[in-house]
N, C-alpha and C. Protein backbone atom coordinates (compact mmCIF):
# COMPACT_ATOMS: atom_id res chain seq x y z
N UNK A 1 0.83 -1.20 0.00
CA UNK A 1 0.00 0.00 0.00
C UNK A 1 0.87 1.26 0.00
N UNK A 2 0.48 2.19 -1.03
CA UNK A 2 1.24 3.00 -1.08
C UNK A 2 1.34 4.24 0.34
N UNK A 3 0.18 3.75 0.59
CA UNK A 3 0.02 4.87 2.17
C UNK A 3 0.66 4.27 3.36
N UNK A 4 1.17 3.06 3.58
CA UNK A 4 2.47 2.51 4.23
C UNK A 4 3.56 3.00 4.13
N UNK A 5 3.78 4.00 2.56
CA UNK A 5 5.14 4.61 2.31
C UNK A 5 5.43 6.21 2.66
N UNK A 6 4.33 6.30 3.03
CA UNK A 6 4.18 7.77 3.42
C UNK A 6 4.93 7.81 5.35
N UNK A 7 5.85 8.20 4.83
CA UNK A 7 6.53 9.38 6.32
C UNK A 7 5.79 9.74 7.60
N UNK A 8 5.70 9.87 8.59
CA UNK A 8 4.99 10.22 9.91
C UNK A 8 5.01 12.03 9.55
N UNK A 9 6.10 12.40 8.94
CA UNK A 9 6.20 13.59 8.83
C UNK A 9 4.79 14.55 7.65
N UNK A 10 4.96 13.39 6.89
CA UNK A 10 3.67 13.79 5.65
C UNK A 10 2.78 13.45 6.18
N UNK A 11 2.26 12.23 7.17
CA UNK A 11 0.82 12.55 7.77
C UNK A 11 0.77 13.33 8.70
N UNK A 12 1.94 14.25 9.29
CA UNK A 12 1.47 14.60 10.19
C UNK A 12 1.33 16.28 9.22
N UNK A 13 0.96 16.13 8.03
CA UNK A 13 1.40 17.62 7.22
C UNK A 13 -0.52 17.28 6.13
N UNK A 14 -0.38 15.77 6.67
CA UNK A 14 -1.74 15.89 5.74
C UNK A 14 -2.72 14.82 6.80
N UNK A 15 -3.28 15.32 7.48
CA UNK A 15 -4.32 15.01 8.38
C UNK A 15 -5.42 13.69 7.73
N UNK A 16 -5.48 14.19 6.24
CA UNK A 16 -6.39 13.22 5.51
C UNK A 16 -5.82 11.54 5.59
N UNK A 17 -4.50 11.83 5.27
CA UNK A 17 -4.20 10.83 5.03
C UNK A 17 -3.88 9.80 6.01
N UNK A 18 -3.77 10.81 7.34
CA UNK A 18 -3.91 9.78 8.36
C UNK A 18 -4.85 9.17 9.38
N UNK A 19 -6.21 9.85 8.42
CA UNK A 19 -7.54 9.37 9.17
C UNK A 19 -7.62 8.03 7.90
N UNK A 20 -7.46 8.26 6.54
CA UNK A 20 -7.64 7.22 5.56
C UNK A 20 -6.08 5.90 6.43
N UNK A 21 -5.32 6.48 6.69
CA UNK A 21 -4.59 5.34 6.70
C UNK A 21 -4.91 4.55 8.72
N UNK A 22 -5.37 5.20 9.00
CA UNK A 22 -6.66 4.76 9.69
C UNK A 22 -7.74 3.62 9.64
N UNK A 23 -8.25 4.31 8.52
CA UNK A 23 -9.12 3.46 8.11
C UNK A 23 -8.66 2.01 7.61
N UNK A 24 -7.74 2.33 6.58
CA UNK A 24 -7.10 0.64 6.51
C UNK A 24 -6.63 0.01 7.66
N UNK A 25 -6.18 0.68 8.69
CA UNK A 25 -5.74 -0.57 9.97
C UNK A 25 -6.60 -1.08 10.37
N UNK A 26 -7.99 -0.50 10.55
CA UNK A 26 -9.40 -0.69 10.97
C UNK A 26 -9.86 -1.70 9.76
């Protein structure tokens, strides 16, 4: 999954992506 490759730094710069990458752990 490409949202596994995303940085703590970029979700923490894009909020979206860490409610969606959220959602996949769920």
């Amino acid at each position: 999954m490409k949202f596994q490759m995303h940085s703590p730094q970029n979700v923490s710069q894009r909020p979206e992506l860490k409610l969606l990458k959220m959602s996949f752990l769920d």
